[in-house]
N, C-alpha and C. Protein backbone atom coordinates (compact mmCIF):
# COMPACT_ATOMS: atom_id res chain seq x y z
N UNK A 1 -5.90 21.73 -12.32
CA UNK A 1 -6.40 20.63 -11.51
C UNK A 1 -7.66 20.02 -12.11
N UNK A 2 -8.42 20.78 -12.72
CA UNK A 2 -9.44 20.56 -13.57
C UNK A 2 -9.40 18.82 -14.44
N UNK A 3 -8.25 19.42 -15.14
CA UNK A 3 -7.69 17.94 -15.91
C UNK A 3 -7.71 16.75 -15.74
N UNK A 4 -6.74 17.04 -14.19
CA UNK A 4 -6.81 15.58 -13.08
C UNK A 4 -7.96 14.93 -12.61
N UNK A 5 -8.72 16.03 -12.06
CA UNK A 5 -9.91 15.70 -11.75
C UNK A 5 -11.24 15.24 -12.91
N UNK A 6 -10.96 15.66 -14.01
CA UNK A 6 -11.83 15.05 -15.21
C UNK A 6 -10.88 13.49 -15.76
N UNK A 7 -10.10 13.26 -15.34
CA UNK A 7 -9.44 11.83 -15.86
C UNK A 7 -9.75 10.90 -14.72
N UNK A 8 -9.55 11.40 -13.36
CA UNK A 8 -10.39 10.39 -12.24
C UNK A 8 -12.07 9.97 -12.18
N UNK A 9 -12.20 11.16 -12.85
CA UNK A 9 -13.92 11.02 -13.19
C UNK A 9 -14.24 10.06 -14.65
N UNK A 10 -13.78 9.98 -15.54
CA UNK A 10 -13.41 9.22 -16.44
C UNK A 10 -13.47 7.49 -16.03
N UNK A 11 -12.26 7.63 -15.16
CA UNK A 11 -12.26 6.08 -14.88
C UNK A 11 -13.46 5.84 -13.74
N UNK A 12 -13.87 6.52 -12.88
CA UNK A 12 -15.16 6.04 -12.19
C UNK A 12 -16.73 5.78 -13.03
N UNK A 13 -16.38 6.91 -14.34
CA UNK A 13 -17.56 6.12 -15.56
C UNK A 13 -17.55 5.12 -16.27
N UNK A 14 -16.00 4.87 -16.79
CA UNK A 14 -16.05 4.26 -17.51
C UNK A 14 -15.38 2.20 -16.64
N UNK A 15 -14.92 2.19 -15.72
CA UNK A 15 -14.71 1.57 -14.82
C UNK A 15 -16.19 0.42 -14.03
N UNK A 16 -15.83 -0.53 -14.41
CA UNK A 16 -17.59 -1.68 -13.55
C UNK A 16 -16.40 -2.09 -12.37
N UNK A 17 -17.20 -2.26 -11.69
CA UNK A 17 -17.26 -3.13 -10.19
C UNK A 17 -16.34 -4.20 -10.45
N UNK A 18 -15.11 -4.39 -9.45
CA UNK A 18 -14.16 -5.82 -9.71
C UNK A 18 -13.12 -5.25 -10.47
N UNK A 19 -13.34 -4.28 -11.40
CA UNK A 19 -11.85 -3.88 -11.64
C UNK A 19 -10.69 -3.14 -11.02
N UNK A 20 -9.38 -2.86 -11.40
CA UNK A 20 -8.74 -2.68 -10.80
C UNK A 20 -7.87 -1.44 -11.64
N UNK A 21 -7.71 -0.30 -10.83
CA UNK A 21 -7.50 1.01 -11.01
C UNK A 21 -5.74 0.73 -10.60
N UNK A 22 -4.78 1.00 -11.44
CA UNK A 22 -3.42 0.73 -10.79
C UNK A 22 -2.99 2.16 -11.17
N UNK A 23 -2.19 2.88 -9.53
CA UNK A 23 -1.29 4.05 -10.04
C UNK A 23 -0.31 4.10 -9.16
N UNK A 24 0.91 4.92 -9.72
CA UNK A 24 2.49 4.59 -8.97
C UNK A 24 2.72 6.37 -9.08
N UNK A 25 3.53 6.46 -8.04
CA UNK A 25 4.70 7.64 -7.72
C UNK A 25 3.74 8.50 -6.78
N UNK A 26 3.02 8.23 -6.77
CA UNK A 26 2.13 9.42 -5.24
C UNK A 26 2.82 9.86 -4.74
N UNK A 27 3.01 11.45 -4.53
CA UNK A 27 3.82 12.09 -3.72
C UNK A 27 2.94 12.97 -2.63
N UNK A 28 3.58 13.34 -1.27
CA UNK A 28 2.66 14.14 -0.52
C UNK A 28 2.10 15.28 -1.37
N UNK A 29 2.74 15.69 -2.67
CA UNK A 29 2.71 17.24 -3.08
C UNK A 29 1.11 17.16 -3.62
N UNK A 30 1.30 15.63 -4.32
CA UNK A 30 -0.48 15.20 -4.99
C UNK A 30 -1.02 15.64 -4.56
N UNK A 31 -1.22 15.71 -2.84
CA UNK A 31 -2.60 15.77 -2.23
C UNK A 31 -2.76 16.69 -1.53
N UNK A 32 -1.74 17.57 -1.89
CA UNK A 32 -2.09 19.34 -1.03
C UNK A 32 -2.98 19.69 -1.52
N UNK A 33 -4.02 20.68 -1.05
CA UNK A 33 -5.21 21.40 -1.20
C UNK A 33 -6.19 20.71 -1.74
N UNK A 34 -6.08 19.53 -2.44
CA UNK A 34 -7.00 18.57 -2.73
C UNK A 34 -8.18 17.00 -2.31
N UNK A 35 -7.34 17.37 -0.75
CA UNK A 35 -7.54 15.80 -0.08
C UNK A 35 -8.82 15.73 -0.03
N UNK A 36 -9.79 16.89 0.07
CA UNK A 36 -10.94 16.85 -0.06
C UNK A 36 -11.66 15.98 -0.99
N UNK A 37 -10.99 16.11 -2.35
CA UNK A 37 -11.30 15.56 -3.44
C UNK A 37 -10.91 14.86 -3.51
N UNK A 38 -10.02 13.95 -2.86
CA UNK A 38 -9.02 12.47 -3.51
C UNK A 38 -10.05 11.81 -2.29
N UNK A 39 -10.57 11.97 -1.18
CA UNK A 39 -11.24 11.22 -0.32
C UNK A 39 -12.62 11.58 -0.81
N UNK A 40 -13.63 12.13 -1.07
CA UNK A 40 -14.84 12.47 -1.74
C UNK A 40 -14.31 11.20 -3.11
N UNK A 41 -13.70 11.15 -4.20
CA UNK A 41 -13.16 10.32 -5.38
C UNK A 41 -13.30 8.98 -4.97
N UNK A 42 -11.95 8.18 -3.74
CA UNK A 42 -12.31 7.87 -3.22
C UNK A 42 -13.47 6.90 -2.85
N UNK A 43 -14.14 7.51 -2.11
CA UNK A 43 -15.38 6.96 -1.60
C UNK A 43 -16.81 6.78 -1.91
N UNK A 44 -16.35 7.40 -3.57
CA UNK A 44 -17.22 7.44 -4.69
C UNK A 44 -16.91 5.76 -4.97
N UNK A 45 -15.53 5.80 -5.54
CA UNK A 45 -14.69 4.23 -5.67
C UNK A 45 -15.04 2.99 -5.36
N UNK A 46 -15.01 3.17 -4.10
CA UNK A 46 -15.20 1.96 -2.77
C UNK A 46 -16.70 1.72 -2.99
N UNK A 47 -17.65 2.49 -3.01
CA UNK A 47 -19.20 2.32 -3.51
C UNK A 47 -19.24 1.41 -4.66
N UNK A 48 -18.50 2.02 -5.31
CA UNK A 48 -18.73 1.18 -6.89
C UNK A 48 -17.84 -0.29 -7.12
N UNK A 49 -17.57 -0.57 -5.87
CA UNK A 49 -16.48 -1.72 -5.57
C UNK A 49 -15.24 -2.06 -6.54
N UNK A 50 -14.98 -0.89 -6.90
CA UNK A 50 -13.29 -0.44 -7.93
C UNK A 50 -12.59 -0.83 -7.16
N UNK A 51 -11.56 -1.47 -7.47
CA UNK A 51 -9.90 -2.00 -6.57
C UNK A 51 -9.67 -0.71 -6.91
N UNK A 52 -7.78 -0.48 -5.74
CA UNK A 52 -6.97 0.57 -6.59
C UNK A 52 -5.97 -0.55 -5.79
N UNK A 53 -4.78 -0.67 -7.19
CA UNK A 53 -3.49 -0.43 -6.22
C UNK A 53 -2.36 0.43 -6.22
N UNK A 54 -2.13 0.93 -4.85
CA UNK A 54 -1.37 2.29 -5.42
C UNK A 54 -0.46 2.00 -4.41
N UNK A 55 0.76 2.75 -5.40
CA UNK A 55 2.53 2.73 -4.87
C UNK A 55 2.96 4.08 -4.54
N UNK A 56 2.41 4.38 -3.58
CA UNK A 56 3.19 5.84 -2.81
C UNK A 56 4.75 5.94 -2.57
N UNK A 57 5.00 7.21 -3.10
CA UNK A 57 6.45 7.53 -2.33
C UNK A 57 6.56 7.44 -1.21
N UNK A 58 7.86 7.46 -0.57
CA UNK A 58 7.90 7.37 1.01
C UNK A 58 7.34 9.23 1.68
N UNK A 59 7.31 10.07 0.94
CA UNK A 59 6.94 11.35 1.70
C UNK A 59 5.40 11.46 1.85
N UNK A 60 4.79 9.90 1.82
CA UNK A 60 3.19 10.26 1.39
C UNK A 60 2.65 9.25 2.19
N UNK A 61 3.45 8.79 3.38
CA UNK A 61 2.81 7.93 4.24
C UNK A 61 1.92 8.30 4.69
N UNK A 62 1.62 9.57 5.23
CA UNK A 62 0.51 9.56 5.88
C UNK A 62 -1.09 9.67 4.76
N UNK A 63 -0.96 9.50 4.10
CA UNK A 63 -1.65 9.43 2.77
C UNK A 63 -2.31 8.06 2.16
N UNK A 64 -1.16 7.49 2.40
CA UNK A 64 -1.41 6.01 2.26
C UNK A 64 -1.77 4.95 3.30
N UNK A 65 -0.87 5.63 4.93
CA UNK A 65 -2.23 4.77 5.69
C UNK A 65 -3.59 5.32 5.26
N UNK A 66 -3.84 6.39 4.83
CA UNK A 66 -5.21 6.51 4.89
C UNK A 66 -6.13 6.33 4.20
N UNK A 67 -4.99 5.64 2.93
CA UNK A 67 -5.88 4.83 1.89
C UNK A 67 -6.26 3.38 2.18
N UNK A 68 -5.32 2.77 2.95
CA UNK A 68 -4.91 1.52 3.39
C UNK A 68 -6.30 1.04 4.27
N UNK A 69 -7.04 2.11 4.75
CA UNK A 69 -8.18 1.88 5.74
C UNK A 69 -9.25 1.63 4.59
N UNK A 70 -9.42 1.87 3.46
CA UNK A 70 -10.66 1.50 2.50
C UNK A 70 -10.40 0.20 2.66
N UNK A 71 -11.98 -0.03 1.85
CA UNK A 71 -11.98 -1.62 1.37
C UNK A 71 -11.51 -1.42 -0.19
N UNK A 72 -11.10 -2.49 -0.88
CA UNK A 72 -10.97 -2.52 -1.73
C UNK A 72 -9.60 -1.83 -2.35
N UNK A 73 -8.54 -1.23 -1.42
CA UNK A 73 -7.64 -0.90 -1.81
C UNK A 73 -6.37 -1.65 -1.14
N UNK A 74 -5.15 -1.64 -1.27
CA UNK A 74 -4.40 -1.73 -1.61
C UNK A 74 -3.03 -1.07 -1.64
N UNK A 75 -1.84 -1.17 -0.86
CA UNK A 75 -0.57 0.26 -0.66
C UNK A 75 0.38 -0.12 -0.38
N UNK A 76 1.24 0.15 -1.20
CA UNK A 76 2.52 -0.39 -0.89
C UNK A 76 3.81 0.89 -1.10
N UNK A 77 4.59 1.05 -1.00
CA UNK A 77 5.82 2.85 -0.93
C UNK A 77 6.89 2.11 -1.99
N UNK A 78 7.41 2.75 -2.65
CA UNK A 78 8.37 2.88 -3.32
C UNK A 78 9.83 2.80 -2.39
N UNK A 79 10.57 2.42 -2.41
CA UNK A 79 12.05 2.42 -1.98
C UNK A 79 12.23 3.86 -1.93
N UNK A 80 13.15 4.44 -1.19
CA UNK A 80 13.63 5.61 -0.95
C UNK A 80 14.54 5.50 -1.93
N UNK A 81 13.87 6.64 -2.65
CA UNK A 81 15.12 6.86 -3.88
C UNK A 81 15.00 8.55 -4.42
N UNK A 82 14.18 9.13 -3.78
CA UNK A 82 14.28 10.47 -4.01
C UNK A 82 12.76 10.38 -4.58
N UNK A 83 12.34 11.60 -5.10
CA UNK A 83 10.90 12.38 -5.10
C UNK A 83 10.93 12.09 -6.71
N UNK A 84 9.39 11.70 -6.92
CA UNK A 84 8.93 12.42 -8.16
C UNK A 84 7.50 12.93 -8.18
N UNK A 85 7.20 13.83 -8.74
CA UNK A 85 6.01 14.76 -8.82
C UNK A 85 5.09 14.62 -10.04
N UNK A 86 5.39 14.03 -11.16
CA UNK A 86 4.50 12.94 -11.56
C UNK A 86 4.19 11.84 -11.18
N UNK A 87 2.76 11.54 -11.66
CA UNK A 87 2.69 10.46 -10.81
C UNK A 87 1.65 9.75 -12.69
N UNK A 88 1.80 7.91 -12.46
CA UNK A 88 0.79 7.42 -13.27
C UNK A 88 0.11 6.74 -12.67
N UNK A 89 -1.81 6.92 -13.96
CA UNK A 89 -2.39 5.70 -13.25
C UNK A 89 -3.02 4.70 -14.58
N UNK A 90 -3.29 3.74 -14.15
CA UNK A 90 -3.56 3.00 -15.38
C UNK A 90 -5.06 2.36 -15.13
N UNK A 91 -5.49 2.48 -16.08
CA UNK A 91 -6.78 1.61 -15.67
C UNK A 91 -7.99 1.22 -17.55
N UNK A 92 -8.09 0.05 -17.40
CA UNK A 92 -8.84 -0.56 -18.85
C UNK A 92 -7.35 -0.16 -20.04
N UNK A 93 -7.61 0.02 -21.18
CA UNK A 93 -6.42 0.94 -22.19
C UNK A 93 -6.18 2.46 -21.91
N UNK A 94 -6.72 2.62 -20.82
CA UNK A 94 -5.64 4.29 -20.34
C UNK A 94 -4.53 3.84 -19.63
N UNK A 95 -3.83 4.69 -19.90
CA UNK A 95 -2.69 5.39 -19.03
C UNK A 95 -2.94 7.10 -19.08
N UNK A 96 -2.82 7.37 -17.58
CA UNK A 96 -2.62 8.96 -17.56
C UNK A 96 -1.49 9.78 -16.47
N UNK A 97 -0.45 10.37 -16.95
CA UNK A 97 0.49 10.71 -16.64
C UNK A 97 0.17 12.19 -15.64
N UNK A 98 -0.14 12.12 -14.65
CA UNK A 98 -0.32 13.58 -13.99
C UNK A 98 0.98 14.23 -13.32
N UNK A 99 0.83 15.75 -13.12
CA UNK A 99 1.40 16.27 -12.37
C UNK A 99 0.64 17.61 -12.08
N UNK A 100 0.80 17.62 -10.55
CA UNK A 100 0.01 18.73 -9.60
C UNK A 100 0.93 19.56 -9.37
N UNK A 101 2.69 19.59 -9.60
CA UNK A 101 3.59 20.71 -8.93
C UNK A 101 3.30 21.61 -10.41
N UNK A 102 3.96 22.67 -9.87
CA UNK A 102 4.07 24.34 -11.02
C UNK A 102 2.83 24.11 -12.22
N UNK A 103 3.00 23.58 -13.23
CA UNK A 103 1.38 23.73 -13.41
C UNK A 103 1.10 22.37 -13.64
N UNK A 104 -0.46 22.43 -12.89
CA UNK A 104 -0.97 21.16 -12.91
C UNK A 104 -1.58 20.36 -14.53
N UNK A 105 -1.49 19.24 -14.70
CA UNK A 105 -1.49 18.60 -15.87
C UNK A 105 -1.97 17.61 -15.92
N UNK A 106 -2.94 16.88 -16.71
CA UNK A 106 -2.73 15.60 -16.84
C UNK A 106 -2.42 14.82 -18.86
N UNK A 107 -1.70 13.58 -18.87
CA UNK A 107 -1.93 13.29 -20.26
C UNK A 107 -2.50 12.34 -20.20
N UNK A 108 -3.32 11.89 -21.42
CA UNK A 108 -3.92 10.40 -21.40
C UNK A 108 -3.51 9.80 -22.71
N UNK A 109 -2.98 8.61 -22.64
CA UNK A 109 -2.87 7.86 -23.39
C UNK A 109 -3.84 6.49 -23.75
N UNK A 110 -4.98 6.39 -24.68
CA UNK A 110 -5.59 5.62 -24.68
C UNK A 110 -5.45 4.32 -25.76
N UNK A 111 -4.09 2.91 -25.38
CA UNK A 111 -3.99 2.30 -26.48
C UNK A 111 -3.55 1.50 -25.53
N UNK A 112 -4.24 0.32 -25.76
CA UNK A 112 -4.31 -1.26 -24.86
C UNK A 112 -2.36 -1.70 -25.26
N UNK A 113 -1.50 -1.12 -26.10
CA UNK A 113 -0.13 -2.04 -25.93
C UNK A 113 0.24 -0.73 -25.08
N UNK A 114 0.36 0.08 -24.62
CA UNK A 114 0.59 1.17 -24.35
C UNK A 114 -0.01 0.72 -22.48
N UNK A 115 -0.91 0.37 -22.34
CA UNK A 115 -1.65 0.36 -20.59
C UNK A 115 -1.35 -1.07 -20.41
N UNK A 116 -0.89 -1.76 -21.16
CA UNK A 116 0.19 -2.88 -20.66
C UNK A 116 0.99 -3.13 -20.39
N UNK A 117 2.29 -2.18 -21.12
CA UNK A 117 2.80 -1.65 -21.04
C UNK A 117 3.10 -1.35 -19.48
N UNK A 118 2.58 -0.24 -18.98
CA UNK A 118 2.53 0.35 -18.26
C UNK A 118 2.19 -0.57 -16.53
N UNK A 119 1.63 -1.06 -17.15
CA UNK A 119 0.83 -2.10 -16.01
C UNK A 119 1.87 -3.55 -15.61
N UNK A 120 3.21 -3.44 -16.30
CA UNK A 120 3.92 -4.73 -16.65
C UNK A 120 5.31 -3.94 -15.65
N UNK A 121 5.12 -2.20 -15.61
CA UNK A 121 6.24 -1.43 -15.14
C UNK A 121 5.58 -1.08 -13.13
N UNK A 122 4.34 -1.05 -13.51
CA UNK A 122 3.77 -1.49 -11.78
C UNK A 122 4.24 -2.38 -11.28
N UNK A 123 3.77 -3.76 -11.76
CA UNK A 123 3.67 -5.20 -11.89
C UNK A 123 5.44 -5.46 -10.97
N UNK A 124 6.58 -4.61 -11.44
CA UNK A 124 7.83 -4.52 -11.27
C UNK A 124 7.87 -3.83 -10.10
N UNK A 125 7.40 -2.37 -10.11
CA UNK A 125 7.69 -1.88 -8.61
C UNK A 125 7.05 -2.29 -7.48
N UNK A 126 5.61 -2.97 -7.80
CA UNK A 126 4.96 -3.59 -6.96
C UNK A 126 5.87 -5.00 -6.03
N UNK A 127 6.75 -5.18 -6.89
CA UNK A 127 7.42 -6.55 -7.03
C UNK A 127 8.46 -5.87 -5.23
N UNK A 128 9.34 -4.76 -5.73
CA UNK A 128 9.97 -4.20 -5.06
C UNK A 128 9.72 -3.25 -3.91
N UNK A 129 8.40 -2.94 -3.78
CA UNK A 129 7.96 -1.28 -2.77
C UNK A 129 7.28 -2.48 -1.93
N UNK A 130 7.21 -1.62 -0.67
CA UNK A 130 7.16 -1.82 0.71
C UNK A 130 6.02 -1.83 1.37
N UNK A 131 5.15 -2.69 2.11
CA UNK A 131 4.41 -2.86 2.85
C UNK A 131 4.19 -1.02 3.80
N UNK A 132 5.37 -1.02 4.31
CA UNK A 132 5.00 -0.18 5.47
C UNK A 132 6.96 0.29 5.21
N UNK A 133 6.95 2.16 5.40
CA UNK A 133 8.65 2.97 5.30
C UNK A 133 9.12 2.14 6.27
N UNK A 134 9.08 1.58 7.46
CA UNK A 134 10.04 1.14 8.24
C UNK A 134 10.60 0.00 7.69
N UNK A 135 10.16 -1.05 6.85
CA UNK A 135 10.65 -1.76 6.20
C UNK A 135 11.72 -1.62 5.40
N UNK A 136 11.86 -0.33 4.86
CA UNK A 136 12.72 -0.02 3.29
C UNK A 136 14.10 0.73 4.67
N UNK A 137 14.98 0.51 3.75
CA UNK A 137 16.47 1.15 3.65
C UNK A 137 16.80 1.95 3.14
């Protein structure tokens, strides 16, 4: 968890005010034993007037109203299409690929065609994921 938590710390250093933090696949599993730290992160964030926009799975609603109450953020769910336990986030030329199930991980990829990339594959699900689960089918 270490990992994860040194790549969120990363983008709150290296991150100014007005930009925008994008990450997709949030699953409830993300935020077991950690919510402490994703709301402490968070509200570090919202201080430093960082956007996020983030695309939760549908098993992570209650997660995402409760991101939905910041300023400066942003939430929309993925279509019901089954679980994934990685999750990405993108922000400046990173991309970082996490996962919190069996052992926790994160990768970073730091190359501007690469977090465009990536940001062009949001850009798409953003296009498609849902305001609010009662919406989706």
């Amino acid at each position: 968890m270490e990992g994860i938590k040194n790549v969120r710390e990363i983008a709150l250093q290296t991150m100014a005010s007005g930009e925008v933090m994008y990450y997709f696949g949030n699953s409830a599993s993300s935020h077991e034993h950690v919510l402490g730290y994703w709301d402490d992160w968070n509200a570090r964030r919202v201080k430093k007037k960082i956007h996020a926009h983030i695309i939760y799975n549908q098993d992570a609603t209650t997660f995402g109203e409760r991101r939905k109450k910041l300023k400066y953020t942003k939430v929309k769910y993925l279509p019901k299409a089954g679980p994934t336990d990685a999750w990405i986030e993108i922000y400046g030329d990173i991309v970082a690929i996490a996962l919190k199930k069996e052992t926790p991980m994160s990768v970073v990829i730091r190359n501007k065609l690469v977090a465009q990339s990536f940001k062009t594959y949001f850009d798409i699900l953003w296009s498609v994921s849902v305001d609010n689960v009662k919406e989706s089918r």
